[in-house]
N, C-alpha and C. Protein backbone atom coordinates (compact mmCIF):
# COMPACT_ATOMS: atom_id res chain seq x y z
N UNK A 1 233.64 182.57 189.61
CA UNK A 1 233.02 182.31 188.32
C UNK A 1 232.26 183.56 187.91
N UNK A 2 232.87 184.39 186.62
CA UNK A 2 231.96 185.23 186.32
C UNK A 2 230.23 185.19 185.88
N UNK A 3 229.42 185.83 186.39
CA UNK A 3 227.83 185.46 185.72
C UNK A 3 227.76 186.00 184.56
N UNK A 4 227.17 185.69 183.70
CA UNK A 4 226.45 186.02 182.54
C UNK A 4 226.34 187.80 182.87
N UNK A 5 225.88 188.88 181.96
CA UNK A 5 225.34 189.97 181.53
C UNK A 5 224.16 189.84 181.62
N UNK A 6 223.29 190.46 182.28
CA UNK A 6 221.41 190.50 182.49
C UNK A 6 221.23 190.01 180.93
N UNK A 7 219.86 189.24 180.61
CA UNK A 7 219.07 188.38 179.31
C UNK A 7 218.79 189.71 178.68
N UNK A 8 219.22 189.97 177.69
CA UNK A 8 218.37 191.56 176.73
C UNK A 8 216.81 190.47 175.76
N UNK A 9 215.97 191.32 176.71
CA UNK A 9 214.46 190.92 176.32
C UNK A 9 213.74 189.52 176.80
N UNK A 10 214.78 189.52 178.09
CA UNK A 10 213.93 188.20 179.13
C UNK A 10 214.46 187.23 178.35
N UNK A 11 215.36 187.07 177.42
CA UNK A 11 215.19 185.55 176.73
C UNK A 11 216.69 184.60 177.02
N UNK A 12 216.33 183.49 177.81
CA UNK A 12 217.69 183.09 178.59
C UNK A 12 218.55 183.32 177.63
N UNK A 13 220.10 182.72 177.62
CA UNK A 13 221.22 182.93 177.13
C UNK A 13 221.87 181.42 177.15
N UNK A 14 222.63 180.84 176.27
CA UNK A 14 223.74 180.25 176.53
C UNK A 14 224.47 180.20 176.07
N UNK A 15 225.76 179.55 176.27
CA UNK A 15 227.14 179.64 176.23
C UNK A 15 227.48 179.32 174.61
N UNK A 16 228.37 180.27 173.14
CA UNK A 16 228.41 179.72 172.33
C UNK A 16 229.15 179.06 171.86
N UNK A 17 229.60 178.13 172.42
CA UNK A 17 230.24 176.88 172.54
C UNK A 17 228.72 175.55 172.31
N UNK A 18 228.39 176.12 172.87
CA UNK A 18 226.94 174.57 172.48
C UNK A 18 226.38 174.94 171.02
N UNK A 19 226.48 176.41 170.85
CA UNK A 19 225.93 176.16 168.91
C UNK A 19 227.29 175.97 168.22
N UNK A 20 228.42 176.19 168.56
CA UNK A 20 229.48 175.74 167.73
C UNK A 20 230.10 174.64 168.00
N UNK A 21 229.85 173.80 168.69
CA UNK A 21 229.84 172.22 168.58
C UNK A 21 228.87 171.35 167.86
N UNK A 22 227.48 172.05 168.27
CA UNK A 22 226.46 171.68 167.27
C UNK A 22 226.64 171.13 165.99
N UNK A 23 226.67 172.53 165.38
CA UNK A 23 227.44 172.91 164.03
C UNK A 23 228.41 172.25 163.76
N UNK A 24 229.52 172.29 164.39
CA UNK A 24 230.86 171.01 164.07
C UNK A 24 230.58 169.48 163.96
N UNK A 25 229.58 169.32 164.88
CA UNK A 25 229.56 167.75 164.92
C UNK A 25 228.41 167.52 164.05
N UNK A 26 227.45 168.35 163.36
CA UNK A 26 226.80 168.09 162.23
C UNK A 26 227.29 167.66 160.95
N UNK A 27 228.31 168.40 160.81
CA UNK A 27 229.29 168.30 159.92
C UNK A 27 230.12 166.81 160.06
N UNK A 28 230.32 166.48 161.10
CA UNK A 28 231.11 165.31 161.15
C UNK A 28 230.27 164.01 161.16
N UNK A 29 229.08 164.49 161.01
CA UNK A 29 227.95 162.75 161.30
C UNK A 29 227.55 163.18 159.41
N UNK A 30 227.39 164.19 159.34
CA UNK A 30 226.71 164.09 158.07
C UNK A 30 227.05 165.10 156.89
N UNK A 31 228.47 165.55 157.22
CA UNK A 31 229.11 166.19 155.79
C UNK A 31 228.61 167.99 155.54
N UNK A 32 229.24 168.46 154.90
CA UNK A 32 229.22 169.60 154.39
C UNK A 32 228.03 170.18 154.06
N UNK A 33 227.52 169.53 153.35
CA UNK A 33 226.13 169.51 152.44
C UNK A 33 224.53 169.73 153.28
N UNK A 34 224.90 169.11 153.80
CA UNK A 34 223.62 168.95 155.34
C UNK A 34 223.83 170.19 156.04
N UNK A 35 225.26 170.54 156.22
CA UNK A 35 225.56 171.80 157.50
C UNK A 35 225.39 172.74 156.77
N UNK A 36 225.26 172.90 155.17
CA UNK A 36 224.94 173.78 153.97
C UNK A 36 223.73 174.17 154.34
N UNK A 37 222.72 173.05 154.58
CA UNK A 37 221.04 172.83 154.44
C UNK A 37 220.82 173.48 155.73
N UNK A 38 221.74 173.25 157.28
CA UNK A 38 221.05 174.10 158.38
C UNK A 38 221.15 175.27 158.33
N UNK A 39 222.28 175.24 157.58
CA UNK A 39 222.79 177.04 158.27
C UNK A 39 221.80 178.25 157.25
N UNK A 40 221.47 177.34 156.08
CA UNK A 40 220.64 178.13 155.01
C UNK A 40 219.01 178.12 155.75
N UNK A 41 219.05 177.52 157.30
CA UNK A 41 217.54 177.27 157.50
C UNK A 41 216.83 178.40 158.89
N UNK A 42 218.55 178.59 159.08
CA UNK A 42 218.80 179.68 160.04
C UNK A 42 218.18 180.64 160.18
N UNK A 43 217.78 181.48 161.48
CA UNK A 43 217.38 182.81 161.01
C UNK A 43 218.62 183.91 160.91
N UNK A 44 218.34 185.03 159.66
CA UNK A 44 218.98 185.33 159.47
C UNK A 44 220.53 186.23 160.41
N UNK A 45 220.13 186.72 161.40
CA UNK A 45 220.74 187.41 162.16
C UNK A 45 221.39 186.25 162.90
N UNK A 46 221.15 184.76 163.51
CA UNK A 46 222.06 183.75 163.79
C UNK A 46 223.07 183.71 162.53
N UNK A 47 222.31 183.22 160.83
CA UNK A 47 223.35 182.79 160.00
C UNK A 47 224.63 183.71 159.74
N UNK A 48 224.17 185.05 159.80
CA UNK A 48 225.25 185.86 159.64
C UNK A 48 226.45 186.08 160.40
N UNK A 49 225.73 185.77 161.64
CA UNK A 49 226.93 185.50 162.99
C UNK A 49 227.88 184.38 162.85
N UNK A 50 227.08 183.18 162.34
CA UNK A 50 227.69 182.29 161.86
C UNK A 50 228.57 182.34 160.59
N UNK A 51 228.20 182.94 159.59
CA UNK A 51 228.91 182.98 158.17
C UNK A 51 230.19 183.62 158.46
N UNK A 52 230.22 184.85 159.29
CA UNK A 52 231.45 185.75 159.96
C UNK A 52 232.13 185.14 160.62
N UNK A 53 231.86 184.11 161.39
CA UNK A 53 232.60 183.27 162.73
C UNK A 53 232.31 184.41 164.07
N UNK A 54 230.86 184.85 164.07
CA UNK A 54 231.24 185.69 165.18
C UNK A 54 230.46 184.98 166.45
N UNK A 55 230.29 183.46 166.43
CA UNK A 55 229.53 182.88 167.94
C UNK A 55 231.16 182.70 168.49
N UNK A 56 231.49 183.21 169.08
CA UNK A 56 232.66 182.80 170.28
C UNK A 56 232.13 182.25 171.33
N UNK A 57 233.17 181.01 171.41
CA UNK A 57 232.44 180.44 172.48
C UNK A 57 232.58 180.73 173.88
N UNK A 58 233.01 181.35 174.32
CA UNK A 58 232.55 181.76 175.95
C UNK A 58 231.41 183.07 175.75
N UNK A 59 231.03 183.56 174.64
CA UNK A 59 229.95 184.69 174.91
C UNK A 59 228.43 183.80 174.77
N UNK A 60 227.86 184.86 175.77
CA UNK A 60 226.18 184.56 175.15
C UNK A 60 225.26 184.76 174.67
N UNK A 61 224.41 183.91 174.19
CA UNK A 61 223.64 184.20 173.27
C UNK A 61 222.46 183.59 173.06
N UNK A 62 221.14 184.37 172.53
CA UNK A 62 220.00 184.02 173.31
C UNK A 62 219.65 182.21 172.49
N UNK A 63 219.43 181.55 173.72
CA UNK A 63 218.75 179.93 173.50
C UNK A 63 217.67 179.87 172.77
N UNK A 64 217.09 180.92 171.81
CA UNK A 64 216.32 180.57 170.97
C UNK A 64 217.09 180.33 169.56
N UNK A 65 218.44 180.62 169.53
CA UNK A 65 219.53 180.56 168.37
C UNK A 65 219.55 178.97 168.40
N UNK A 66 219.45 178.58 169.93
CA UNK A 66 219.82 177.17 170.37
C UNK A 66 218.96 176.19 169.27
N UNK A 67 217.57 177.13 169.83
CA UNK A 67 216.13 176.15 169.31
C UNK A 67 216.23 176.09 168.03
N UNK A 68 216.41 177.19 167.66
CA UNK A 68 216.63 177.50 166.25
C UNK A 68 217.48 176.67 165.13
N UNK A 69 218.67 176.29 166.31
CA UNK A 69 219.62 175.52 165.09
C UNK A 69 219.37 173.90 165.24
N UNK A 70 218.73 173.31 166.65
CA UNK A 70 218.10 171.94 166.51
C UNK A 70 217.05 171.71 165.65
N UNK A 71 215.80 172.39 165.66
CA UNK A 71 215.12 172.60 164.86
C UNK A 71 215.61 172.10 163.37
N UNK A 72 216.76 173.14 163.05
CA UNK A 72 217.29 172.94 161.49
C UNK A 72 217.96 171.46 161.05
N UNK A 73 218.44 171.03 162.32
CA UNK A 73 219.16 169.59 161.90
C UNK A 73 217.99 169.14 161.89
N UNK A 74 217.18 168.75 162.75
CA UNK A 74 215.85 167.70 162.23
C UNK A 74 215.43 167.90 160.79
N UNK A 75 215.69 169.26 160.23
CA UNK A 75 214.33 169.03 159.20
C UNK A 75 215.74 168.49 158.46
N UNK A 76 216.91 169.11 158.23
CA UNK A 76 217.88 168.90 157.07
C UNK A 76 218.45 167.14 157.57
N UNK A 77 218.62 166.76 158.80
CA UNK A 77 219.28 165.15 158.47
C UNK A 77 217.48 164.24 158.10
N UNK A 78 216.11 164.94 158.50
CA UNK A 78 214.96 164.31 158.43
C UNK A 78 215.06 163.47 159.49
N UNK A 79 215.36 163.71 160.69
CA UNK A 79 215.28 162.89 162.28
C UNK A 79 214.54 163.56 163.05
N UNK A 80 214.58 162.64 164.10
CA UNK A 80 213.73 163.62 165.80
C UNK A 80 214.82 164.03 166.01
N UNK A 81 214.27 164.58 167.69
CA UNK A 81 214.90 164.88 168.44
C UNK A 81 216.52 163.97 168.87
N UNK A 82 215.91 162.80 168.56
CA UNK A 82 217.45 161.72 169.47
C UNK A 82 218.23 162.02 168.61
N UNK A 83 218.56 162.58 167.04
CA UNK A 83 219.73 162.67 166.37
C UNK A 83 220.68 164.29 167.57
N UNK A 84 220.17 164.73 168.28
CA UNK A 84 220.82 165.46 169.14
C UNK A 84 221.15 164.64 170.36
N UNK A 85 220.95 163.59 170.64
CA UNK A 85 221.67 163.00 171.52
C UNK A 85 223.24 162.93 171.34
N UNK A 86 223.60 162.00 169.91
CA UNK A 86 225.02 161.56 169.29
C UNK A 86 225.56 162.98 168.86
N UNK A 87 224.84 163.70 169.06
CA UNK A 87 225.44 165.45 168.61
C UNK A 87 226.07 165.76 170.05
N UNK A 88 225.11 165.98 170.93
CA UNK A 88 225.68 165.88 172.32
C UNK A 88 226.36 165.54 172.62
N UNK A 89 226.92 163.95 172.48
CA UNK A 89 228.11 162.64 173.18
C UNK A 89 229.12 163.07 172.92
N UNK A 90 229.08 163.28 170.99
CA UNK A 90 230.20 163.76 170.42
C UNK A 90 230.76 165.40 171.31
N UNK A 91 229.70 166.08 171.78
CA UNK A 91 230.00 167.67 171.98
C UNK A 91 230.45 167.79 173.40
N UNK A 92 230.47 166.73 174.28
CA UNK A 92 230.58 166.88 175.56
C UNK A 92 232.12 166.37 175.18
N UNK A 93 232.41 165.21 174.73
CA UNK A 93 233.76 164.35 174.01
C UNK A 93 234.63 165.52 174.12
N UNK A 94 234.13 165.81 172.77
CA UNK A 94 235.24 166.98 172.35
C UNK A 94 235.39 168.15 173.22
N UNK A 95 234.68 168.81 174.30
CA UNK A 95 234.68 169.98 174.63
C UNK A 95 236.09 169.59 175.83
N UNK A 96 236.35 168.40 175.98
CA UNK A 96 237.34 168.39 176.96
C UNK A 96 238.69 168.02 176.03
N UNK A 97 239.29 168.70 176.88
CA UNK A 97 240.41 168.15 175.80
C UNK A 97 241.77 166.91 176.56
N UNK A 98 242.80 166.94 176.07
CA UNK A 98 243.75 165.89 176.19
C UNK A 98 243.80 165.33 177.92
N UNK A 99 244.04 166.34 178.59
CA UNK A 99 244.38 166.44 179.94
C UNK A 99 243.29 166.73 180.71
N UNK A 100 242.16 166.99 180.46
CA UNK A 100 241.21 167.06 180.92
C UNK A 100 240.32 165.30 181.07
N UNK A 101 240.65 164.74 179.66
CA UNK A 101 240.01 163.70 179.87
C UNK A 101 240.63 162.53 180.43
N UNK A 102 242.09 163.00 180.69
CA UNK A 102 242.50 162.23 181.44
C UNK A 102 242.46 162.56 182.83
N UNK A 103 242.20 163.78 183.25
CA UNK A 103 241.67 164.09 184.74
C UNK A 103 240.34 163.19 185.03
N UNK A 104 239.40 163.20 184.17
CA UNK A 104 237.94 162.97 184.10
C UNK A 104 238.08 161.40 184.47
N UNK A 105 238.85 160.66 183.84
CA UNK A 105 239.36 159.35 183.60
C UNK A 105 239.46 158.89 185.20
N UNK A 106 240.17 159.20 185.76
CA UNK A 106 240.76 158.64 187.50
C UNK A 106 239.36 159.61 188.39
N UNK A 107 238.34 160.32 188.22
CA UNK A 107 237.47 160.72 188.90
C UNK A 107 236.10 159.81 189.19
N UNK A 108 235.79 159.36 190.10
CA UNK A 108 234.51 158.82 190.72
C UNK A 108 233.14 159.45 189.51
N UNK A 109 232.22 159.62 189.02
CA UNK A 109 231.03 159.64 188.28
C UNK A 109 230.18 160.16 189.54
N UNK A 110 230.58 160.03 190.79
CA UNK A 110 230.02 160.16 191.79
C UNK A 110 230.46 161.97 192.30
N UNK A 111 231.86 161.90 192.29
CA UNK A 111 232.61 162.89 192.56
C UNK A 111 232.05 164.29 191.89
N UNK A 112 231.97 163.66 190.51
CA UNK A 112 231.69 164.52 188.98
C UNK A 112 230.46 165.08 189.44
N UNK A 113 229.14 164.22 189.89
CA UNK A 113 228.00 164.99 190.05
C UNK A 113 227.90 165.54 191.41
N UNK A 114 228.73 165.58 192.04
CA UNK A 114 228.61 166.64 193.19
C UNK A 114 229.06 168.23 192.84
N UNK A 115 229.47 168.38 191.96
CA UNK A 115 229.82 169.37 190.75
C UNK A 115 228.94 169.56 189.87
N UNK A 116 227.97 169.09 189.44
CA UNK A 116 227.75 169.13 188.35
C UNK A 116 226.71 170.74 188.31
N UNK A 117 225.92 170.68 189.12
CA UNK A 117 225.06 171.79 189.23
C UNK A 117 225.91 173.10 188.92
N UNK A 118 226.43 173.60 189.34
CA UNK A 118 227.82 174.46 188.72
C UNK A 118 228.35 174.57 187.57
N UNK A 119 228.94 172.89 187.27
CA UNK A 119 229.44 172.90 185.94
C UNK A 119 228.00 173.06 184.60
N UNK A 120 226.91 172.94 185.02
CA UNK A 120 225.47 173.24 184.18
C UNK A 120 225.26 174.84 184.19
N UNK A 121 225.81 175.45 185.31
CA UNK A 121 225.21 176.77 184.97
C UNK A 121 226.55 177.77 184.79
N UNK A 122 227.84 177.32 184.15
CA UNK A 122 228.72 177.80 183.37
C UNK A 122 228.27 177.81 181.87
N UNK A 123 227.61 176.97 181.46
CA UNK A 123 226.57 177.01 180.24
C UNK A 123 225.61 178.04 179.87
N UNK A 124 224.38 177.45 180.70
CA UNK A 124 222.71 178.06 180.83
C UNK A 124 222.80 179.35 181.89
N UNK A 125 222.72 180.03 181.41
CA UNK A 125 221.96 181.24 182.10
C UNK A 125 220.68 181.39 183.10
N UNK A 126 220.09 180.77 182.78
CA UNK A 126 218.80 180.28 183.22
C UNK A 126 218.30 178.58 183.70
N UNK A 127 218.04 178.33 184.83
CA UNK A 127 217.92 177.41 185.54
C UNK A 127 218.64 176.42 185.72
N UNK A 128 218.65 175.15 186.49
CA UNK A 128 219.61 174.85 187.64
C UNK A 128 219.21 173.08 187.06
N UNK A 129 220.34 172.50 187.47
CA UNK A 129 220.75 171.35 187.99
C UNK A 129 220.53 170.57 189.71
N UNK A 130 220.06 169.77 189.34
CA UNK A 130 219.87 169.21 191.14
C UNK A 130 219.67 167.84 191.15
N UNK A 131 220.59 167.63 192.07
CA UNK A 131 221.26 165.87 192.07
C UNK A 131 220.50 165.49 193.46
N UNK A 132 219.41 165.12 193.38
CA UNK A 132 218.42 164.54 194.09
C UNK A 132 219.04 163.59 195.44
N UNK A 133 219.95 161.97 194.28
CA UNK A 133 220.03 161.38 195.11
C UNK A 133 221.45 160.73 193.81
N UNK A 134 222.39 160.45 194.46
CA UNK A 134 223.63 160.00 193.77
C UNK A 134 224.63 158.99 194.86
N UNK A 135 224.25 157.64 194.36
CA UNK A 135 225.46 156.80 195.13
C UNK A 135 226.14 155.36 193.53
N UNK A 136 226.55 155.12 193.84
CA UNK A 136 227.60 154.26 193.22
C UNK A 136 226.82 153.34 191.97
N UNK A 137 227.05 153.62 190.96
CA UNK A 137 226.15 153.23 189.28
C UNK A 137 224.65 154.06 189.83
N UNK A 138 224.61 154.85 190.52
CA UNK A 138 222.74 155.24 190.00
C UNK A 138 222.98 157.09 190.36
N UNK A 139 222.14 157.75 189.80
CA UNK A 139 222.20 159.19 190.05
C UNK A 139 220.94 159.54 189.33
N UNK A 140 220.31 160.51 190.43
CA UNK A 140 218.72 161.01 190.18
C UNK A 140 218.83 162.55 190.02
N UNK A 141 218.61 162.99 188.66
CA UNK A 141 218.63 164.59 188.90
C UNK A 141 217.41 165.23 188.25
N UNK A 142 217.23 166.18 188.12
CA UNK A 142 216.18 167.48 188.53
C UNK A 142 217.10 168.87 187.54
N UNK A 143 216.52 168.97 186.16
CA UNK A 143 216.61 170.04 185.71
C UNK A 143 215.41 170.93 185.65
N UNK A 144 215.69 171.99 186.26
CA UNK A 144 214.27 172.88 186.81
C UNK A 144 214.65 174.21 185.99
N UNK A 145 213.51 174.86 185.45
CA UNK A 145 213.68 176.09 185.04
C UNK A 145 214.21 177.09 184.08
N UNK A 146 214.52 175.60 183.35
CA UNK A 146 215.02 175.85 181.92
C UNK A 146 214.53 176.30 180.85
N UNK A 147 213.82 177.61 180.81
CA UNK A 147 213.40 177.97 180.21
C UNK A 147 213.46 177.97 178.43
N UNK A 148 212.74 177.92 177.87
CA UNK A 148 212.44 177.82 176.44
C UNK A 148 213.55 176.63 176.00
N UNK A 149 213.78 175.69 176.92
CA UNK A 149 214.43 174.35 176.27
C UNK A 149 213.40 173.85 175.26
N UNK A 150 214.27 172.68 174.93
CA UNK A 150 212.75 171.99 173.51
C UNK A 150 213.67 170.61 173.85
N UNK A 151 212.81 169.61 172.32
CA UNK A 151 213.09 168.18 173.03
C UNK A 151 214.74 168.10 172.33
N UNK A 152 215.51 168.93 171.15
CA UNK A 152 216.33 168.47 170.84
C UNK A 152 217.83 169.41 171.95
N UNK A 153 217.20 170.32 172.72
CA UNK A 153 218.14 170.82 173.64
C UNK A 153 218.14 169.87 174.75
N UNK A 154 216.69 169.18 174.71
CA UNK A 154 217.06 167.91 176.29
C UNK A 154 217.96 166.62 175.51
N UNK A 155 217.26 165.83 174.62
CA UNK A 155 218.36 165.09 173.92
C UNK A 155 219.69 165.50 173.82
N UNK A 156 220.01 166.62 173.49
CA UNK A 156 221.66 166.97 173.24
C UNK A 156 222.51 166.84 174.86
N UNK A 157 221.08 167.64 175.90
CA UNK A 157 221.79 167.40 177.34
C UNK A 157 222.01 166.02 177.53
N UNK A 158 220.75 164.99 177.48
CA UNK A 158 221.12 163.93 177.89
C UNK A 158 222.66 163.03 177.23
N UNK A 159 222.71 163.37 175.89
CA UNK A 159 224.40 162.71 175.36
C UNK A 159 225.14 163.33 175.57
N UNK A 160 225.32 164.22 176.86
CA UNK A 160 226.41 164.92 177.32
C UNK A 160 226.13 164.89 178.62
N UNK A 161 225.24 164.19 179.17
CA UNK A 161 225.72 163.53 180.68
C UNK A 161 226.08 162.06 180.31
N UNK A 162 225.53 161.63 178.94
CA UNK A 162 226.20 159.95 178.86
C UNK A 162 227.96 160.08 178.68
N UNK A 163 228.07 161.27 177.94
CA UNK A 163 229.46 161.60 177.58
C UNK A 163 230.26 161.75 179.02
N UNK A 164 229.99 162.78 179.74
CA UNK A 164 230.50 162.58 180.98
C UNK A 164 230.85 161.68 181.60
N UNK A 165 229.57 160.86 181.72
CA UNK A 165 229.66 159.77 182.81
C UNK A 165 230.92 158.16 182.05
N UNK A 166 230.75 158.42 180.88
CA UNK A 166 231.28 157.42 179.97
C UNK A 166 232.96 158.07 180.32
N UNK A 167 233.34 158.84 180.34
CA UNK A 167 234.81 159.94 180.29
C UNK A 167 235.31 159.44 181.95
N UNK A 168 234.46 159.16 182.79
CA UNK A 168 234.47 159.27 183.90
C UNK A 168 234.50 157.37 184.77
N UNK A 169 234.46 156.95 182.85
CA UNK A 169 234.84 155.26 183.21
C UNK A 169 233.11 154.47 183.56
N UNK A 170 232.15 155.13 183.45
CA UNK A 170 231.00 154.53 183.41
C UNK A 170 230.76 153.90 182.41
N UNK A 171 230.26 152.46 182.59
CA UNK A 171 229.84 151.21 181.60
C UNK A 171 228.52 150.98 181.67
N UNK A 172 228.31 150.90 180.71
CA UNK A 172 226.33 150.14 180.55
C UNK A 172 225.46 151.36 181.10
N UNK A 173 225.82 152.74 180.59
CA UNK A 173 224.96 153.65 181.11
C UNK A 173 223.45 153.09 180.33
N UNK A 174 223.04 153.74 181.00
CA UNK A 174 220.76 153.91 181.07
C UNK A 174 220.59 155.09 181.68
N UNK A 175 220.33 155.62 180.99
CA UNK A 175 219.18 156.92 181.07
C UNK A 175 217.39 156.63 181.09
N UNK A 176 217.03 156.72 182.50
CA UNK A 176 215.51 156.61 182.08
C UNK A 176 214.97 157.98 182.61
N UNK A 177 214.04 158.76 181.59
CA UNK A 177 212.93 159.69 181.55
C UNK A 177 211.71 159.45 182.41
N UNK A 178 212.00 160.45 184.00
CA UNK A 178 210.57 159.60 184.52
C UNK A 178 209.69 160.91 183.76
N UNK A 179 209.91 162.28 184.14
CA UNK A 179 208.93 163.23 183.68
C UNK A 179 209.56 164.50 182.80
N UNK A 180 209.56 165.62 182.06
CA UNK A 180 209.57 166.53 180.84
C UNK A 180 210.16 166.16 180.21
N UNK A 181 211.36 167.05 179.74
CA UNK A 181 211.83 167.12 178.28
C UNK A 181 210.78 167.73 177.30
N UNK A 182 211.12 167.19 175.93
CA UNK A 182 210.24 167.88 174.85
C UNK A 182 210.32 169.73 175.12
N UNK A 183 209.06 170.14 175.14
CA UNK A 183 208.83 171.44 175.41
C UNK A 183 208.74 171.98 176.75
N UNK A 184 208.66 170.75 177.77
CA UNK A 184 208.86 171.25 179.05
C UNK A 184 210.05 172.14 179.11
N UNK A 185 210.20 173.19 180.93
CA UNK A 185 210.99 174.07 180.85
C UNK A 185 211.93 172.93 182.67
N UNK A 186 211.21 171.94 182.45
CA UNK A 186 212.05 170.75 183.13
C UNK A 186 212.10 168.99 182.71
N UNK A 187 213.21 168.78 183.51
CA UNK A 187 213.64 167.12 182.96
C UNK A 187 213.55 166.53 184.28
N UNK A 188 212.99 165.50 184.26
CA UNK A 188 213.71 164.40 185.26
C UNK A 188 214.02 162.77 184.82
N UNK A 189 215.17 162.80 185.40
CA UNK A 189 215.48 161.66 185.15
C UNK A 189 216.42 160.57 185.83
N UNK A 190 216.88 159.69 185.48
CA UNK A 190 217.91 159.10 186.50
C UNK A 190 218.90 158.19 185.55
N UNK A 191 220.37 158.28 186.04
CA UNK A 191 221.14 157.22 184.89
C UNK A 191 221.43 156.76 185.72
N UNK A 192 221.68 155.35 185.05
CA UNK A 192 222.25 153.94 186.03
C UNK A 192 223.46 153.83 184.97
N UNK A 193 224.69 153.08 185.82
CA UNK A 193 225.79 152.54 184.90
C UNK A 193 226.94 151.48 186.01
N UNK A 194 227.21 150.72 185.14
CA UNK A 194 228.28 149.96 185.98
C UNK A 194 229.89 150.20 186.03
């Protein structure tokens, strides 16, 4: 697995595939007009990258673009943070495609998070995944060190471990928040599912 390029000016990086799903699935919950209103809310050196098509998604790019473009859906749909959850579900959904989700389909939820720490830092540049304690409907993990996350980058994570785990044949997921998120630079939490 190749690593990332050193952070230019300390400021983590991630993968631009998470702002161009963003962006896509804004568009698909709430139309043209709205994705008009973020991208105009942008700072300028993101919007321009954007107006060009130049976020490719396997390059990186600094997670304040991240903050930057959650930020903009709250003020333009007028939601919290949880409208990045269903942004998430949808973005984890789509990032797999035909044959993938049918791999995902016949895999244990169990299997998946013995992976997962890995499959988190093909993303984030900066800090880690850790699966505490994982047996059959319950899994306890530990996002540590995630620097300059906010609450609509933890919402978007959390509907893209429901997405996972849902891809992976999990029913009646629950997500409970024992400690960060928001502005913390960690999450903990645990999902249950049948």
């Amino acid at each position: 697995m190749s690593q990332p390029p050193e952070s230019r000016g300390g400021v983590p990086r991630i993968k631009g595939i998470a702002i161009r799903r963003l962006l896509e699935n804004v568009e698909h919950f709430y139309g043209a007009s709205v994705l008009k209103d973020v991208k105009s809310a942008l700072p300028s050196d993101l919007r321009t990258r954007i107006e060009y098509n130049q976020i490719v998604a396997g390059g990186w790019y600094p997670i304040t673009w991240l903050r930057a473009t959650h930020v903009a859906i709250r003020q333009a749909t007028r939601s919290g943070p949880e409208v990045a959850r269903k942004l998430g579900f949808r973005g984890a959904i789509t990032n797999f495609t035909t044959i993938h989700k049918v791999f995902l389909s016949v895999l244990a939820p169990e299997w998946v998070l013995r992976r997962a720490s890995r499959i988190f830092g093909m993303f984030v540049e900066q800090g880690q995944l850790r699966v505490v304690e994982s047996r059959k409907g319950m899994a306890h993990v530990k996002f540590e060190g995630c620097t300059l996350f906010e609450a609509g980058i933890w919402e978007s994570t959390l509907g893209q471990c429901e997405a996972i785990l849902h891809l992976c044949g999990a029913k009646n997921i629950r997500l409970h928040v024992h400690a960060g998120g928001g502005d913390n630079d960690f999450l903990d939490t645990t999902a249950y599912w049948t």
